[in-house]
C-alpha atoms as a PDB file:
ATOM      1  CA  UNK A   1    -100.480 -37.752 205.751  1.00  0.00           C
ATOM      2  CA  UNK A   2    -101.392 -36.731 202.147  1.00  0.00           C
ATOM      3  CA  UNK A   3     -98.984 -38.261 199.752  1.00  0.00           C
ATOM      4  CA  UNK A   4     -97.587 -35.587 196.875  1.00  0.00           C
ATOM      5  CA  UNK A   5     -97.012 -37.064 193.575  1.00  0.00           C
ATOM      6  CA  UNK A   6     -94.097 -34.834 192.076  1.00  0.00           C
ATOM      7  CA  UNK A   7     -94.703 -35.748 188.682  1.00  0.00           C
ATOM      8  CA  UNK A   8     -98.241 -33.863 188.792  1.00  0.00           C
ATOM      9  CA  UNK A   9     -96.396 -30.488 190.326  1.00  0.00           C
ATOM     10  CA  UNK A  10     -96.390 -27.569 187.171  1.00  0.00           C
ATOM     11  CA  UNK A  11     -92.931 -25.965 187.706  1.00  0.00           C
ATOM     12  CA  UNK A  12     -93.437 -21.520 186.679  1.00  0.00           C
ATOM     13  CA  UNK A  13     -90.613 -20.372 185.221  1.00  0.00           C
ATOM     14  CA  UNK A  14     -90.013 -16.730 183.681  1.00  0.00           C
ATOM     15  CA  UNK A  15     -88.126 -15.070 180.679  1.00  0.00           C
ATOM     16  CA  UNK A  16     -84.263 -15.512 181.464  1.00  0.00           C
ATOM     17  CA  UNK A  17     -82.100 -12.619 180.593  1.00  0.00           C
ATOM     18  CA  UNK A  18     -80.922 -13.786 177.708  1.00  0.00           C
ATOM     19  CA  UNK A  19     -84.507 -14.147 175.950  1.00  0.00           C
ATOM     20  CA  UNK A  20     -85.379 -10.704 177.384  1.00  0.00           C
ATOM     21  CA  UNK A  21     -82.674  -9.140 175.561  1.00  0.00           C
ATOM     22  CA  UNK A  22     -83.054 -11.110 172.476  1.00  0.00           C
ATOM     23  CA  UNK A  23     -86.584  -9.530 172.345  1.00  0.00           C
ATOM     24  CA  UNK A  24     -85.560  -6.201 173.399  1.00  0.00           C
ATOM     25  CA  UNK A  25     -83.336  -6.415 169.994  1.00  0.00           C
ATOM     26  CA  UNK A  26     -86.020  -7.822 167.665  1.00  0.00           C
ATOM     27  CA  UNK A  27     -88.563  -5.201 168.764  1.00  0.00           C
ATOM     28  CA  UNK A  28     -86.148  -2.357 168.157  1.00  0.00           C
ATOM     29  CA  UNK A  29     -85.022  -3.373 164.956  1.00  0.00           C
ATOM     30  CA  UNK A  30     -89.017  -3.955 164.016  1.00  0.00           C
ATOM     31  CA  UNK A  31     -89.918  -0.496 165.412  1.00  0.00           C
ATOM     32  CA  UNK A  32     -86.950   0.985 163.300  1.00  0.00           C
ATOM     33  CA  UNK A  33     -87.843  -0.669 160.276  1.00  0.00           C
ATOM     34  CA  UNK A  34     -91.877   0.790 160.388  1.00  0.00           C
ATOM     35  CA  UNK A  35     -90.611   4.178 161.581  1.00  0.00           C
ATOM     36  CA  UNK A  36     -88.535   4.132 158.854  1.00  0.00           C
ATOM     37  CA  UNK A  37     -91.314   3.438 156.684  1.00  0.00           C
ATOM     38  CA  UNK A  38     -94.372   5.770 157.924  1.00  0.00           C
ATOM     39  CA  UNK A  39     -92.394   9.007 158.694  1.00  0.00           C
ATOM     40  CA  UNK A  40     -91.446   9.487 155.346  1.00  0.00           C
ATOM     41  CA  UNK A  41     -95.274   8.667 154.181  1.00  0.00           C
ATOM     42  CA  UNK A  42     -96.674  11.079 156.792  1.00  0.00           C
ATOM     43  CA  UNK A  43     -94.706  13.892 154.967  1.00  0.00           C
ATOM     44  CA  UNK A  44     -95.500  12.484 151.568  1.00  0.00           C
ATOM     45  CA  UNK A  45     -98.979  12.767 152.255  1.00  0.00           C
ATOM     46  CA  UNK A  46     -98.940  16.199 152.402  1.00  0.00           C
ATOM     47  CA  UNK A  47     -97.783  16.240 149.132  1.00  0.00           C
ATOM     48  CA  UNK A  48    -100.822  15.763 147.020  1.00  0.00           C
ATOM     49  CA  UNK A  49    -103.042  18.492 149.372  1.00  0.00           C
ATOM     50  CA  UNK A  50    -100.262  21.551 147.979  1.00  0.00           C
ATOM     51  CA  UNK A  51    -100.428  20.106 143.960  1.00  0.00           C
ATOM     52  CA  UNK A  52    -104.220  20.182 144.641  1.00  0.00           C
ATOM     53  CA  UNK A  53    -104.167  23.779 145.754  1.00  0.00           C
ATOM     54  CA  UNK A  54    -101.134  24.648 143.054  1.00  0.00           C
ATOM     55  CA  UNK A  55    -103.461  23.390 140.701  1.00  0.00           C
ATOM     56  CA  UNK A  56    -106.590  24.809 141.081  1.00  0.00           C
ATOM     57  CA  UNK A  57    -104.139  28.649 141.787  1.00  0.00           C
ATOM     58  CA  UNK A  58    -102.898  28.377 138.184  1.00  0.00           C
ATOM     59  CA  UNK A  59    -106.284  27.487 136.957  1.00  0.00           C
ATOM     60  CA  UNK A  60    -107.302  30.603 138.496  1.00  0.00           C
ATOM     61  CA  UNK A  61    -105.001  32.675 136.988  1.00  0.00           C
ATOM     62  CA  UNK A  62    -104.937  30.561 133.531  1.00  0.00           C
ATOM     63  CA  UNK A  63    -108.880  31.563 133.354  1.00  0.00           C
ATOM     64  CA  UNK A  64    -108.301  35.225 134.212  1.00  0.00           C
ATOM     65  CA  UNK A  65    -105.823  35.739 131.701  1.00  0.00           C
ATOM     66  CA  UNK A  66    -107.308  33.886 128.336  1.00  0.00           C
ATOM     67  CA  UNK A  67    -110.361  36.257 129.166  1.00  0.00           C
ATOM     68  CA  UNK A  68    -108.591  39.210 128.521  1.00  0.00           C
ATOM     69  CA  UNK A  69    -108.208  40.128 124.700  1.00  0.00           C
ATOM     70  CA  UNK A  70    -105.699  38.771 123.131  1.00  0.00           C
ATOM     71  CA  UNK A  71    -103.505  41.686 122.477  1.00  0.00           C
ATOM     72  CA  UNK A  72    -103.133  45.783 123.597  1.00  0.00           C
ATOM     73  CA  UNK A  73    -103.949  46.093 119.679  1.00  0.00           C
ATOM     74  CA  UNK A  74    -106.876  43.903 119.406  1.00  0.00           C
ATOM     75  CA  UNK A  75    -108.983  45.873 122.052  1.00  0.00           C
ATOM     76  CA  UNK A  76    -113.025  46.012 120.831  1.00  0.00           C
ATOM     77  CA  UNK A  77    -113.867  44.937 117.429  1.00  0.00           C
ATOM     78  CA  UNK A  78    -110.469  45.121 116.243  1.00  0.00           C
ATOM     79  CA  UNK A  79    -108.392  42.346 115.356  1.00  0.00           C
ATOM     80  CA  UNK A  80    -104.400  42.826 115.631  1.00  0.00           C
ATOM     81  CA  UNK A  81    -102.151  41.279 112.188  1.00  0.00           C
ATOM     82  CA  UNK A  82    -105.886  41.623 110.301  1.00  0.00           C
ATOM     83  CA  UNK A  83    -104.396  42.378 106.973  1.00  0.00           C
ATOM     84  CA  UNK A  84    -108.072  43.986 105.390  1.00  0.00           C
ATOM     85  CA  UNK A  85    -106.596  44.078 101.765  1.00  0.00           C
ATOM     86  CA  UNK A  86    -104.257  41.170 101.625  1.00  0.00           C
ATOM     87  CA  UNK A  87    -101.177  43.293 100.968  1.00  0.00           C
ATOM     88  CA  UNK A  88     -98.644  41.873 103.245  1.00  0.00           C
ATOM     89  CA  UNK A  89     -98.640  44.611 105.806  1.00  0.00           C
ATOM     90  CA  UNK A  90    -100.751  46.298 108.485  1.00  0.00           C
ATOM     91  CA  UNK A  91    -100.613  49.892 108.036  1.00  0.00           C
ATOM     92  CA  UNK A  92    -104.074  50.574 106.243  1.00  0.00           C
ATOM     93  CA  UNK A  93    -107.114  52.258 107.210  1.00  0.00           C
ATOM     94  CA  UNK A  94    -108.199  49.703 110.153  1.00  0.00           C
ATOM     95  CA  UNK A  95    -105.355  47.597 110.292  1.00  0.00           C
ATOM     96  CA  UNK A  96    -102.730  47.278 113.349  1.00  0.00           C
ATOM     97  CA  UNK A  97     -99.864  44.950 114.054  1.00  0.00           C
ATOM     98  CA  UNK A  98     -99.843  43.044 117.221  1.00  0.00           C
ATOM     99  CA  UNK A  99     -97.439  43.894 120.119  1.00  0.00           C
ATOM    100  CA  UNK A 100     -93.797  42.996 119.326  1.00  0.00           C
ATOM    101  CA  UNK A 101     -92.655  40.535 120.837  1.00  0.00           C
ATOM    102  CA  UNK A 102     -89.582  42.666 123.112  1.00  0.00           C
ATOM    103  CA  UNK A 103     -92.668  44.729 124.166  1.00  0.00           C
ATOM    104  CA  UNK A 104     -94.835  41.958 125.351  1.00  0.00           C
ATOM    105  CA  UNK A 105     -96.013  42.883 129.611  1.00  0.00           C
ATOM    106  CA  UNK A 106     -97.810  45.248 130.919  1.00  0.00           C
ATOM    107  CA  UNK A 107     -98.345  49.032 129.134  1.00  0.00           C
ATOM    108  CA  UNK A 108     -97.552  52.271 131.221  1.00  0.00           C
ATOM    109  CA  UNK A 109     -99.720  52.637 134.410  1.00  0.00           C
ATOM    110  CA  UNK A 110    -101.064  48.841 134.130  1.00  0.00           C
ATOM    111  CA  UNK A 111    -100.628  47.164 137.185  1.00  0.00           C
ATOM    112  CA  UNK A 112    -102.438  43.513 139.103  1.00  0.00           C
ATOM    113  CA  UNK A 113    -101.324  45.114 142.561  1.00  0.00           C
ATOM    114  CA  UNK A 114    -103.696  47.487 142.641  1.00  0.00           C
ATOM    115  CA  UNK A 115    -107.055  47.915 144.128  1.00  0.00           C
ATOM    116  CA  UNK A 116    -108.768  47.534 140.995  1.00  0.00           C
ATOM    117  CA  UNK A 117    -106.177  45.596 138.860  1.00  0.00           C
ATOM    118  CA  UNK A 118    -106.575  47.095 134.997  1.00  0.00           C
ATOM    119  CA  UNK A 119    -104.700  44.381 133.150  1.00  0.00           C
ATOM    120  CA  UNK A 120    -106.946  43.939 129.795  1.00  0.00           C
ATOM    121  CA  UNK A 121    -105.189  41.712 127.707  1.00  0.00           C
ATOM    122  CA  UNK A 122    -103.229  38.532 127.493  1.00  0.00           C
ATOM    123  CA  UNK A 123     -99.300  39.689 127.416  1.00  0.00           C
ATOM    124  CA  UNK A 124     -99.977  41.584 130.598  1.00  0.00           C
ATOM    125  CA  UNK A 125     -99.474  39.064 132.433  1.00  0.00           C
ATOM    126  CA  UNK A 126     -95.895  38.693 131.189  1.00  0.00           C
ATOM    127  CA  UNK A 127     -93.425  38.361 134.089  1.00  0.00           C
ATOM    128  CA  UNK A 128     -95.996  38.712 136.625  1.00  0.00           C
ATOM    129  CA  UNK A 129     -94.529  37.104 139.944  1.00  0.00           C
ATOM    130  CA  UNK A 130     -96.337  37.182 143.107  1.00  0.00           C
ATOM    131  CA  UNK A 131     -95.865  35.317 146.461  1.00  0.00           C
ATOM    132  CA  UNK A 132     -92.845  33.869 148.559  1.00  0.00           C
ATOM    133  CA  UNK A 133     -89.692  35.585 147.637  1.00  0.00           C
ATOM    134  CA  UNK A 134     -90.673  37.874 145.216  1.00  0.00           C
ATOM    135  CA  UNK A 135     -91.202  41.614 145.742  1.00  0.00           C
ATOM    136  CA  UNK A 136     -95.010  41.115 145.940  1.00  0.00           C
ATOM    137  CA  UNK A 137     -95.018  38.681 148.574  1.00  0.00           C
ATOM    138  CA  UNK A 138     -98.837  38.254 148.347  1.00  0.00           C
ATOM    139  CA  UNK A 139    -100.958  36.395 145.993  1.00  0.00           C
ATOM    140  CA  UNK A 140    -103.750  38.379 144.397  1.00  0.00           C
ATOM    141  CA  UNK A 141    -106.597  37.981 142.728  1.00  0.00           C
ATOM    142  CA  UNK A 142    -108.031  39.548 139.445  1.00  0.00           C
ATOM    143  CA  UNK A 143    -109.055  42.629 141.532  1.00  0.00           C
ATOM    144  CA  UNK A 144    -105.380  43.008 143.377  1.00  0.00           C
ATOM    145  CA  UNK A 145    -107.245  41.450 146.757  1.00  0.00           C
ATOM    146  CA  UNK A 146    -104.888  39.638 148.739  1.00  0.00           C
ATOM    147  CA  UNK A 147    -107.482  36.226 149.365  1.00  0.00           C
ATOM    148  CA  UNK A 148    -108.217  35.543 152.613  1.00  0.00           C
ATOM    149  CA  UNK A 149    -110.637  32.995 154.533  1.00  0.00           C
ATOM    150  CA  UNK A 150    -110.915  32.990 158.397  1.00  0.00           C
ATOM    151  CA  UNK A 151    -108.043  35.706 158.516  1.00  0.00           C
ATOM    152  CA  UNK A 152    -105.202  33.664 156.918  1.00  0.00           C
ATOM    153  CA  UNK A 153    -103.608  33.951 153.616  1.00  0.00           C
ATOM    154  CA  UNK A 154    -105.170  30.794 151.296  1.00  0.00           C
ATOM    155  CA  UNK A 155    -102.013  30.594 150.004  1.00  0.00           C
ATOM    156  CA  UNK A 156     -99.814  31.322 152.242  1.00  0.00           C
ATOM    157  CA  UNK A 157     -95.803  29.913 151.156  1.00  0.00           C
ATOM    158  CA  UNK A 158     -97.094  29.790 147.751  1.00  0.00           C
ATOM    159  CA  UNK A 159     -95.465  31.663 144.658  1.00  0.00           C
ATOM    160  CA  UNK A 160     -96.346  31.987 141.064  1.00  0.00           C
ATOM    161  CA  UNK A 161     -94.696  33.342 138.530  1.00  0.00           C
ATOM    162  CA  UNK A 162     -95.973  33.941 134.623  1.00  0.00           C
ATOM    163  CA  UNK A 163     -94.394  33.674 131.368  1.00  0.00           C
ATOM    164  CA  UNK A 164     -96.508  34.735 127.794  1.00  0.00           C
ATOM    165  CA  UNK A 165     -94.450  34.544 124.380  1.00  0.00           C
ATOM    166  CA  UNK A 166     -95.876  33.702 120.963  1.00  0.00           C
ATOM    167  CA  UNK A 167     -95.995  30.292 120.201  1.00  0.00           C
ATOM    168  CA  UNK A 168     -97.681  30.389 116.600  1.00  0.00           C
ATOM    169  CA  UNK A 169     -96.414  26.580 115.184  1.00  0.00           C
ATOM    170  CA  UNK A 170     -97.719  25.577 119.056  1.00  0.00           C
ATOM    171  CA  UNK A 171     -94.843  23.498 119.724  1.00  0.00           C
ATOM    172  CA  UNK A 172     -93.795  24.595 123.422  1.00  0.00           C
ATOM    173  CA  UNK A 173     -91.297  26.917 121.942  1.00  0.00           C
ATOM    174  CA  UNK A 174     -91.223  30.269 121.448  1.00  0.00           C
ATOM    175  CA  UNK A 175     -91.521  31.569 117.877  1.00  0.00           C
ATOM    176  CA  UNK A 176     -91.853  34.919 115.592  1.00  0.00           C
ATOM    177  CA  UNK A 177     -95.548  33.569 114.289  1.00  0.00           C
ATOM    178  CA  UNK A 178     -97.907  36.107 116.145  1.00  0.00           C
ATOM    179  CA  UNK A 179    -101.002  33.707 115.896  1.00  0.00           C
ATOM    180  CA  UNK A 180    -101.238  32.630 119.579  1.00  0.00           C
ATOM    181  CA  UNK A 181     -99.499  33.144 122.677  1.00  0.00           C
ATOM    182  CA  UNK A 182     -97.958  30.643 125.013  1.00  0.00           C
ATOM    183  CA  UNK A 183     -99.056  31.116 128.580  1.00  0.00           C
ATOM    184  CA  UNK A 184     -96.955  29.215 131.264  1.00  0.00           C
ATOM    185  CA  UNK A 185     -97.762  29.509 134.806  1.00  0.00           C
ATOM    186  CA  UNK A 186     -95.112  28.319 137.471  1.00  0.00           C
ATOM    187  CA  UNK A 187     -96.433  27.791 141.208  1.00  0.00           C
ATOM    188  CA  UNK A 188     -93.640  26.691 143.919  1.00  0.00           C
ATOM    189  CA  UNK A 189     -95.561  25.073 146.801  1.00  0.00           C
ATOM    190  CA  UNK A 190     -94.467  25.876 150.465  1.00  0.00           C
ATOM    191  CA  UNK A 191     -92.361  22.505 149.768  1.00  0.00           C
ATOM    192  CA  UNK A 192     -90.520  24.032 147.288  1.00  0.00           C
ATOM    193  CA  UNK A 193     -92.311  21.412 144.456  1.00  0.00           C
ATOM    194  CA  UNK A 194     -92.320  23.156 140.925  1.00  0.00           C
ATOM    195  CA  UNK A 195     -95.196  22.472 138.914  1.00  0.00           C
ATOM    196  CA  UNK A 196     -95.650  23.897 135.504  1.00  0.00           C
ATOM    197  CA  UNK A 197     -99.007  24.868 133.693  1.00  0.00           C
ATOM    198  CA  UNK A 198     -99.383  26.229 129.947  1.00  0.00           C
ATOM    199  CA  UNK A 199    -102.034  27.030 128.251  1.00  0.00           C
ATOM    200  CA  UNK A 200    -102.510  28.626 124.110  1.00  0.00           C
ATOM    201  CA  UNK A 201    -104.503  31.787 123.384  1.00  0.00           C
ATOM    202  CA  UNK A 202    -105.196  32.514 119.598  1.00  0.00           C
ATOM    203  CA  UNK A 203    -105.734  35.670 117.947  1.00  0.00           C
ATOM    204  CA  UNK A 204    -109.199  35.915 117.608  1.00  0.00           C
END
């Protein structure tokens, strides 16, 4: 009869309660802790896809309007606050004053909602506001299109909204020197993030 050496024997043992819910405890409080950090990154991350889009909207509209001229007054050759004979005022043969500035927006019958939008110079654009809770819910483009790819709005939950003054020292503030015009474009993402463009158009 074999002969068992009980030293030799390897004894199995498992996890004992306790351990089990010692781990349970550490793994929650691990899984909280990296939920806690990647949930709020996953919605961060969405972040920098809307500035991109905001962006490149109030470029858009930033190019559209300093290609209009820069004044009602200064349509064709003409040249608004050109004072021809150096006498302090605009009221010669030739000469025009440019649009006060209570007046500045768009003239009778101008309009960017249009089928053909007929905005033509820069103070048009005054207190334009199209998108997400404004009364032109849609975003347009220089022709009064809403844009669309694929059947959806591009920018759908988007809203911009457009502010010209003169600006002649070009300080950010709003001034009685006619020389250029302050153009600041606000877009609100679908987030509800405010991000503010400007831009300076001169009288020439």
């Amino acid at each position: 009869m074999p002969v068992i050496n009980h030293n030799q024997l390897t004894v199995q043992r498992g996890f004992t309660l306790i351990e089990l819910i010692v781990g349970i405890v550490i793994f929650a409080i691990a899984l909280t802790f990296v939920t806690s950090l990647i949930v709020p990154l996953s919605g961060k991350s969405v972040d920098p896809i809307m500035q991109v889009r905001a962006t490149e909207l109030a470029n858009t509209f930033i190019k559209e309007i300093t290609a209009k001229a820069y004044d009602e007054n200064s349509l064709g050759n003409r040249r608004c606050n050109d004072d021809l004979n150096n006498d302090g005022d605009y009221d010669d043969a030739g000469e025009i004053a440019c649009t006060a500035s209570n007046n500045l927006g768009p003239d009778a019958s101008e309009t960017r909602t249009a089928s053909l939008s007929n905005f033509d110079d820069v103070d048009d654009y005054n207190g334009l506001q199209q998108g997400r809770g404004y009364t032109d819910s849609v975003i347009r483009n220089s022709l009064g299109e809403e844009l669309i790819i694929d059947g959806q709005n591009l920018y759908a939950g988007f809203s911009v909204s457009i502010t010209v003054t003169y600006d002649g020292d070009l300080n950010g503030t709003s001034d009685s020197n006619q020389s250029s015009k302050l153009i600041l474009v606000n877009v609100v993402t679908p987030s509800d993030e405010t991000l503010q463009f400007s831009a300076y158009r001169s009288n020439y």
